[in-house]
C-alpha atoms as a PDB file:
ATOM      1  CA  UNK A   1      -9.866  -4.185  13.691  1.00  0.00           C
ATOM      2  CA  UNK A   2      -7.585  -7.118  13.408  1.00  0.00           C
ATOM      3  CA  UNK A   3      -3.426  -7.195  13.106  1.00  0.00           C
ATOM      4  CA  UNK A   4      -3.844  -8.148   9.340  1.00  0.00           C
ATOM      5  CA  UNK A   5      -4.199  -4.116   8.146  1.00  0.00           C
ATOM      6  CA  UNK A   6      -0.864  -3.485   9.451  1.00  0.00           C
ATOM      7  CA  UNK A   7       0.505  -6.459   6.961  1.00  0.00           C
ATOM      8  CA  UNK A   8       1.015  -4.360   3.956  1.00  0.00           C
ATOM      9  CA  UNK A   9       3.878  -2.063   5.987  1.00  0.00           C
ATOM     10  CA  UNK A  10       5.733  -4.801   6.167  1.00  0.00           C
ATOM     11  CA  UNK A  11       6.286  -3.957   2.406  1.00  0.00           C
ATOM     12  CA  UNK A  12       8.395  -1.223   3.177  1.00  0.00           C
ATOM     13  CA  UNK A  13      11.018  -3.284   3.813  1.00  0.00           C
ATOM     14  CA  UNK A  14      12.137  -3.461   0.423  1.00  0.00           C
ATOM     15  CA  UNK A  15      13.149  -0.138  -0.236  1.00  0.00           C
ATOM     16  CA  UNK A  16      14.518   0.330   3.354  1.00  0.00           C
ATOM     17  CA  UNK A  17      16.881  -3.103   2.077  1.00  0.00           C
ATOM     18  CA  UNK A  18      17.340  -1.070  -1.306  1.00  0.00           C
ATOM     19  CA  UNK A  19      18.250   2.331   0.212  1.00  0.00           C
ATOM     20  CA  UNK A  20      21.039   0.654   2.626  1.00  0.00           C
ATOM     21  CA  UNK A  21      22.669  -1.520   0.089  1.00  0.00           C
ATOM     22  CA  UNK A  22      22.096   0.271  -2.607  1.00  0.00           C
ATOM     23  CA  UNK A  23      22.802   4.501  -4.049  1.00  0.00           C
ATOM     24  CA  UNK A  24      20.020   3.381  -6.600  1.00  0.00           C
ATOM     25  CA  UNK A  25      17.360   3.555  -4.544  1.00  0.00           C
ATOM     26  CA  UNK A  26      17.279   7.032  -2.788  1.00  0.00           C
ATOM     27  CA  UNK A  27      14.290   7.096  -0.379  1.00  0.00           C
ATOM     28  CA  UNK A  28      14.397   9.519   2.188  1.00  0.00           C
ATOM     29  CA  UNK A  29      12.134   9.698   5.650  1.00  0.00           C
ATOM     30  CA  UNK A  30       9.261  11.782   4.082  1.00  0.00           C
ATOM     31  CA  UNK A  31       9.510   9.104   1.167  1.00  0.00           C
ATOM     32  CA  UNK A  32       8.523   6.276   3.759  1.00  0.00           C
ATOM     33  CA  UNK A  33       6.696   8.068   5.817  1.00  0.00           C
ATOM     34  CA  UNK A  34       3.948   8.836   3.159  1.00  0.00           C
ATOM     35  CA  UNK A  35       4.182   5.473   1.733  1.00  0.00           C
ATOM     36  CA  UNK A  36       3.479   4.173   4.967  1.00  0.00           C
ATOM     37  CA  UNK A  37       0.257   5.986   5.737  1.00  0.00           C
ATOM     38  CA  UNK A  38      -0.817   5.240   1.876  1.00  0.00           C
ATOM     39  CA  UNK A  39      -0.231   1.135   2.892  1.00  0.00           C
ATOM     40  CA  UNK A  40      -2.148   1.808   5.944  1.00  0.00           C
ATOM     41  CA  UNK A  41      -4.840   3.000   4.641  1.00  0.00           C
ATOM     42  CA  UNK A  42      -4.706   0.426   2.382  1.00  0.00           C
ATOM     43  CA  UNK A  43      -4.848  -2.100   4.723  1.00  0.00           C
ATOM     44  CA  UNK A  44      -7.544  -0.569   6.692  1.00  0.00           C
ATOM     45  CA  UNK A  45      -9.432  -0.685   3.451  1.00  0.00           C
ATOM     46  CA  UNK A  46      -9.055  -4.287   2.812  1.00  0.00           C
ATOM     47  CA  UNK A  47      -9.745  -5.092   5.982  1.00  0.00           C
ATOM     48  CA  UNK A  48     -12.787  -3.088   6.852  1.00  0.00           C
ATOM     49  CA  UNK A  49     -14.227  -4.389   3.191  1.00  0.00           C
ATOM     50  CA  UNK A  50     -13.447  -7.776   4.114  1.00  0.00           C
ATOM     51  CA  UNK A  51     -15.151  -7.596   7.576  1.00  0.00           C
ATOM     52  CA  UNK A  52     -18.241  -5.862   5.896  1.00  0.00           C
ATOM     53  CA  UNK A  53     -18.994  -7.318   2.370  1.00  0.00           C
ATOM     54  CA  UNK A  54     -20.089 -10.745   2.151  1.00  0.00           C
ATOM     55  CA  UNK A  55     -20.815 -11.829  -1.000  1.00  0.00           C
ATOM     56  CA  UNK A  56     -17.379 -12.550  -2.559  1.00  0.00           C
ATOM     57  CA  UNK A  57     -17.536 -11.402  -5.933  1.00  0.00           C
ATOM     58  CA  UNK A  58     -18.687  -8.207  -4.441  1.00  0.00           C
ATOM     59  CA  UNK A  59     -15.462  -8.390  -2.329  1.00  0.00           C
ATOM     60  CA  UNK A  60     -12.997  -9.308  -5.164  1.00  0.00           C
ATOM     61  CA  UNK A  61     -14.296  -6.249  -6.998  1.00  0.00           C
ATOM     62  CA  UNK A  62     -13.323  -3.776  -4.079  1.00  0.00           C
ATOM     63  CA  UNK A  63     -10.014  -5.186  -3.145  1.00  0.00           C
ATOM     64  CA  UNK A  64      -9.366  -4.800  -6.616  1.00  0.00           C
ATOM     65  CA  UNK A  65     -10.162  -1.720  -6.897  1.00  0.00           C
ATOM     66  CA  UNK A  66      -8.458  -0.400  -3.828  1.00  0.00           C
ATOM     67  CA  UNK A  67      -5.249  -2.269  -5.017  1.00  0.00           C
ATOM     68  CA  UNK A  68      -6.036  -0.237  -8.219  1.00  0.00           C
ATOM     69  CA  UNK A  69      -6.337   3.131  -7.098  1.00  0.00           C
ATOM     70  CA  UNK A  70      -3.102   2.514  -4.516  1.00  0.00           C
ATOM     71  CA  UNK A  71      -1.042   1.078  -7.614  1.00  0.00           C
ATOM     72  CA  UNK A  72      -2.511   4.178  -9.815  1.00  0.00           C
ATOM     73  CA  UNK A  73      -1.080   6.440  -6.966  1.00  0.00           C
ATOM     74  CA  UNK A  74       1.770   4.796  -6.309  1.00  0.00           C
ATOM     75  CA  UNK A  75       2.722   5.363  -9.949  1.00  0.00           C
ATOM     76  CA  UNK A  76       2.224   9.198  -9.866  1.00  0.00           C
ATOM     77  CA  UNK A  77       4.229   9.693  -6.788  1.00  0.00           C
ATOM     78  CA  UNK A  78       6.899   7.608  -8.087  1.00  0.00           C
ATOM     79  CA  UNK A  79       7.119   9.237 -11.615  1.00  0.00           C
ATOM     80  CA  UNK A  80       4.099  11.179 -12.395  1.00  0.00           C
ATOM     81  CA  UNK A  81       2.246   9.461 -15.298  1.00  0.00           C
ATOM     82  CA  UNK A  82      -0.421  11.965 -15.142  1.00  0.00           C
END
């Protein structure tokens, strides 16, 4: 595996930003340390479906629908649209 599937941690910088400056955003440790094996799996995904499929329609149509399911349960944790 390459660096690149550790890339979408990097995201967690934003609420880490948000939770110093801000009382608004109220993210705990268990809050970022869930979201950060969710965005690691994520980027394994990515990565091990870039590394594997080929074709790159194929390979549009998986990242998408990683990034789908991770936005889909990103949502529920967050607020619990289901």
């Amino acid at each position: 595996m390459t660096k690149k599937m550790f890339y979408p941690l990097m995201l967690l910088i934003f609420p880490l930003i948000g939770t110093i400056l801000s009382d608004q955003v109220d993210w705990g440790i268990l809050d970022f340390l869930i979201m950060g094996v969710i965005l690691l799996f994520v980027g394994i995904a990515i990565a091990v479906v870039s590394q594997k499929i080929k074709h790159p329609r194929k390979r549009l149509f998986y990242n998408f629908v990683i990034l789908l399911i991770f936005f889909l349960l990103w949502a529920e944790l967050a607020v619990g649209i289901f």
